[in-house]
C-alpha atoms as a PDB file:
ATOM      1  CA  UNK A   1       1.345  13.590 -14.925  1.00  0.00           C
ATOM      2  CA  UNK A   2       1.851  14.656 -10.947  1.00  0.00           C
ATOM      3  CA  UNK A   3      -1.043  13.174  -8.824  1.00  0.00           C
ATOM      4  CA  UNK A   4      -2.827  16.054  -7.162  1.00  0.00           C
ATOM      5  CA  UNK A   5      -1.312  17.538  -4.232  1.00  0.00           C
ATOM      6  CA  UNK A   6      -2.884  16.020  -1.126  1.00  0.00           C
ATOM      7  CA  UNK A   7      -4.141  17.679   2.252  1.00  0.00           C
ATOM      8  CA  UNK A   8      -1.847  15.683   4.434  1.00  0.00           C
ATOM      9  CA  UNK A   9       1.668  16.172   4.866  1.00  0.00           C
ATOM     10  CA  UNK A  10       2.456  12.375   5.473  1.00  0.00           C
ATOM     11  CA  UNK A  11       0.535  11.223   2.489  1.00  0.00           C
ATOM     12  CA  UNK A  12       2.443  14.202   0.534  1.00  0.00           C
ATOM     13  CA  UNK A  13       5.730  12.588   1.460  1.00  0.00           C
ATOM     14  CA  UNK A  14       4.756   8.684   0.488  1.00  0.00           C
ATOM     15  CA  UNK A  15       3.990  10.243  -2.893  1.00  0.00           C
ATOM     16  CA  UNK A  16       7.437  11.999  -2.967  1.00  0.00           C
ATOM     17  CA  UNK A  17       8.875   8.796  -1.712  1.00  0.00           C
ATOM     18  CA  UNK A  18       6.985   6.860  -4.546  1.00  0.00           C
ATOM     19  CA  UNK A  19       7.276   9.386  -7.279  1.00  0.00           C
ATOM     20  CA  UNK A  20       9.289   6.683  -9.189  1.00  0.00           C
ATOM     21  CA  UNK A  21       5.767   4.829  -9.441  1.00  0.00           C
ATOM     22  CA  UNK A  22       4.316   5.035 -13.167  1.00  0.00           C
ATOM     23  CA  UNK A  23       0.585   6.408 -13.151  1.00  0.00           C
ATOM     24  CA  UNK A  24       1.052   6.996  -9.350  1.00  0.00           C
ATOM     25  CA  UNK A  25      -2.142   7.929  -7.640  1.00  0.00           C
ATOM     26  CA  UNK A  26      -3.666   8.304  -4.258  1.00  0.00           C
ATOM     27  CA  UNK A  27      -7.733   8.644  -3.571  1.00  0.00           C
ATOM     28  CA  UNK A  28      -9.283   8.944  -0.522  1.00  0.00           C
ATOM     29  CA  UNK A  29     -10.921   6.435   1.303  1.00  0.00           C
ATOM     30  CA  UNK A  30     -13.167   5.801   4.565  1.00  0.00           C
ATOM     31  CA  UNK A  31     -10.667   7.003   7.217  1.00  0.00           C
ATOM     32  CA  UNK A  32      -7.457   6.687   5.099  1.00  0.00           C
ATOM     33  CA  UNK A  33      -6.272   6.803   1.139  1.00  0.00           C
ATOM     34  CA  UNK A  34      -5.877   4.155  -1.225  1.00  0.00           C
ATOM     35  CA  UNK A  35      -2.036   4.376  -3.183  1.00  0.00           C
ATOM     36  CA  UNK A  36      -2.587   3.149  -6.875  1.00  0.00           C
ATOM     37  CA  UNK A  37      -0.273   2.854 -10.063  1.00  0.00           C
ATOM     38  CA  UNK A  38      -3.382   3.320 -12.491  1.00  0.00           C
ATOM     39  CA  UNK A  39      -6.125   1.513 -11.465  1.00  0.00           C
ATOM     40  CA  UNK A  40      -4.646  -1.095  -8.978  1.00  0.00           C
ATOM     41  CA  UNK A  41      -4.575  -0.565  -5.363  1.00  0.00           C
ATOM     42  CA  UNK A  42      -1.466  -1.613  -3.788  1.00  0.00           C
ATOM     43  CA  UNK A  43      -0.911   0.194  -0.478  1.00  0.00           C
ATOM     44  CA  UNK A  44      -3.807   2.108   1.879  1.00  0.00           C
ATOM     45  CA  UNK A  45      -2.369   4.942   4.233  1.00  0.00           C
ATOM     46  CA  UNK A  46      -4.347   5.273   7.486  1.00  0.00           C
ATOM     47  CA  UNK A  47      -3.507   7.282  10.560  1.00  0.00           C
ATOM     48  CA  UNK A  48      -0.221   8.252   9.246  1.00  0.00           C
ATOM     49  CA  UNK A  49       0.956   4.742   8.547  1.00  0.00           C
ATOM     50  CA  UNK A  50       1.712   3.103   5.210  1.00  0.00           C
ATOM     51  CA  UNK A  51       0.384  -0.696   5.166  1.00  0.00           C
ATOM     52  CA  UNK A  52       1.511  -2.696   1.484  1.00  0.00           C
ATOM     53  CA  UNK A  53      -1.116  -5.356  -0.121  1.00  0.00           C
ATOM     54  CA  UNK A  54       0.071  -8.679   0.927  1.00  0.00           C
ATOM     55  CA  UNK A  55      -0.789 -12.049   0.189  1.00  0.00           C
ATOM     56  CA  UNK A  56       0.208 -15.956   1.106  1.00  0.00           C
ATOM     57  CA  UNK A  57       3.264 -15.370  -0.334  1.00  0.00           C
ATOM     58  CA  UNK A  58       4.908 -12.670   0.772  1.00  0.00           C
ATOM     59  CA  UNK A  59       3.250 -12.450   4.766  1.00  0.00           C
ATOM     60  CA  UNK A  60       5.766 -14.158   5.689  1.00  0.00           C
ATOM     61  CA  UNK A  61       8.289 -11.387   4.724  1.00  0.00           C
ATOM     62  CA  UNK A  62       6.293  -9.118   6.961  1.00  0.00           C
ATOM     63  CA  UNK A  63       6.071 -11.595   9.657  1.00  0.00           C
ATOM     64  CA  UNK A  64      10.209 -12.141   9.900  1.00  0.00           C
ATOM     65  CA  UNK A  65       9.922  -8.256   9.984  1.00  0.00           C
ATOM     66  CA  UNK A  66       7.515  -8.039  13.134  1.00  0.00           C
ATOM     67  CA  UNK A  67       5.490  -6.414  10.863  1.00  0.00           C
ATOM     68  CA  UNK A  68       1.486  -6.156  11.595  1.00  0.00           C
ATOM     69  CA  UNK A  69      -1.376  -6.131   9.269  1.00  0.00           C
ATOM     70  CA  UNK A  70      -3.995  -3.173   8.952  1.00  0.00           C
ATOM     71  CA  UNK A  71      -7.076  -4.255  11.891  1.00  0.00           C
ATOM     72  CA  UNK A  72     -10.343  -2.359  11.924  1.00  0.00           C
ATOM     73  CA  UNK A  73     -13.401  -3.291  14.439  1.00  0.00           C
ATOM     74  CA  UNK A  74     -16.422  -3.965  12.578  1.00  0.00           C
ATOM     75  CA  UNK A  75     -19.811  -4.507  14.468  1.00  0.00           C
ATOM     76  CA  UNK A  76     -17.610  -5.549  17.413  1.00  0.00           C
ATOM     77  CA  UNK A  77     -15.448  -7.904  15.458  1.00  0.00           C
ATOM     78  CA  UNK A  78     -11.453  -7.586  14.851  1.00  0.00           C
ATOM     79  CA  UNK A  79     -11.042  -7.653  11.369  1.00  0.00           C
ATOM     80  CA  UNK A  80      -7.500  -7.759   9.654  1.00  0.00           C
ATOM     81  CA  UNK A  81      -7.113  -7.129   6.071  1.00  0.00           C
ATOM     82  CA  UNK A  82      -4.226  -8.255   3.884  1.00  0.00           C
ATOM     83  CA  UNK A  83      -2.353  -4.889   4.201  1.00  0.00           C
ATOM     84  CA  UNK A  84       0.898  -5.051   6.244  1.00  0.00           C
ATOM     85  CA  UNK A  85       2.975  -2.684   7.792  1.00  0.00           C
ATOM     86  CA  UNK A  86       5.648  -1.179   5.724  1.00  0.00           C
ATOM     87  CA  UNK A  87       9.056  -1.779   6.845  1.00  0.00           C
ATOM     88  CA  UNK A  88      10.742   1.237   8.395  1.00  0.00           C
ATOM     89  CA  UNK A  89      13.586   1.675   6.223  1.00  0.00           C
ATOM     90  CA  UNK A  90      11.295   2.311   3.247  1.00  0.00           C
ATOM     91  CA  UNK A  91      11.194   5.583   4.612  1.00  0.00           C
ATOM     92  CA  UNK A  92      14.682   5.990   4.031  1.00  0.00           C
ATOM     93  CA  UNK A  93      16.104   4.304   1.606  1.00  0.00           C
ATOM     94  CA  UNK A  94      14.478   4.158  -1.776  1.00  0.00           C
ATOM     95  CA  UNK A  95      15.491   0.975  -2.833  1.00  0.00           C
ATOM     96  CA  UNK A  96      13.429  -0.537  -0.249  1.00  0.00           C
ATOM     97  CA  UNK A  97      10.849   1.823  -1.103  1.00  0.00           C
ATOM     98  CA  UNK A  98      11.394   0.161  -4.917  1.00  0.00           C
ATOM     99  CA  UNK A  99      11.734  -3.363  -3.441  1.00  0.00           C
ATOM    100  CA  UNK A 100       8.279  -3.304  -1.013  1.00  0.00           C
ATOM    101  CA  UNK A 101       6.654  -1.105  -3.881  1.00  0.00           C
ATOM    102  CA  UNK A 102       7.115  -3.777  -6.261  1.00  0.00           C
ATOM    103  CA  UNK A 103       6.056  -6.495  -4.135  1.00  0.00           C
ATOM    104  CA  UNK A 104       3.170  -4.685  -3.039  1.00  0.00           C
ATOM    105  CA  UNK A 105       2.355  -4.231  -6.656  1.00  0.00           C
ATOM    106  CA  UNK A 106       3.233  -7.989  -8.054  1.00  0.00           C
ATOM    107  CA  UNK A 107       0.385  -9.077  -5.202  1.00  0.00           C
ATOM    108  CA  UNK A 108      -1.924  -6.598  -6.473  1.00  0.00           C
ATOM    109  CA  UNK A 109      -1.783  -7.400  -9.809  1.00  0.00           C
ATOM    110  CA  UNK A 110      -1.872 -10.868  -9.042  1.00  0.00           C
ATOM    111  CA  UNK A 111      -5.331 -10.456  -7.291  1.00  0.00           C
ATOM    112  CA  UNK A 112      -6.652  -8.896  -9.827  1.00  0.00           C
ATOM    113  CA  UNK A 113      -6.043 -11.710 -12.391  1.00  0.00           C
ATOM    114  CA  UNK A 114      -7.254 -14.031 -10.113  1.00  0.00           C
ATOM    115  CA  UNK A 115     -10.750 -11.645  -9.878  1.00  0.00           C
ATOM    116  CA  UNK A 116     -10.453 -11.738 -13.888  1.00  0.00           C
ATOM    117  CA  UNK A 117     -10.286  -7.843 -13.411  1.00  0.00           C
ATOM    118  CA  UNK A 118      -8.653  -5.818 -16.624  1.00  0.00           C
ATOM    119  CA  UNK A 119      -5.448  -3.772 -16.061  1.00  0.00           C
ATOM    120  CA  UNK A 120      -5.448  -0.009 -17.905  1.00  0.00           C
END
């Protein structure tokens, strides 16, 4: 099953870059969209970026990269969430879309065990 065809171009062509993704989806969310595979969030898309889930184990890959997290001000506070950047070459090469995807997702999943959440 496709996921629905989405209103913005760039988000159209993550989910043509991810279309190897099994139960791919993308939902909109506050000022951005959520990228799932089922019902686990792994990657947000805001202002035309792409950001991965990250956690204490794999920042430091996205550090070495120069690679930023997703910030948001919040009742005059800087707040950074555990999304990163992706990594340029994503974009063009689809085994490091496969390689970032699948980190992305090994952190999400990992969360949600931790959260004692089910996986469909």
């Amino acid at each position: 099953m496709m996921p629905p065809k989405p209103q913005n171009e760039f988000v159209a062509f993550v989910i043509e870059q991810m279309s190897f993704v099994h139960g791919l989806r993308v939902r909109a969310m506050f000022s951005g969209h959520g990228v799932y595979q089922d019902d686990c969030m792994f990657a947000i898309i805001v202002d035309e970026q792409l950001f991965f889930k990250a956690d204490a184990n794999v920042r430091t890959e996205f550090e070495a990269k120069d690679l930023k997290p997703y910030t948001y001000v919040t009742r005059g506070k800087l707040v950074a969430m555990q999304y990163f950047e992706a990594p340029p070459e994503v974009f063009d090469e689809i085994d490091e879309m496969r390689i970032w995807v699948n980190k992305a997702l090994t952190v999400a999943r990992r969360a949600r065990k931790n959260k004692g959440l089910p996986f469909k």
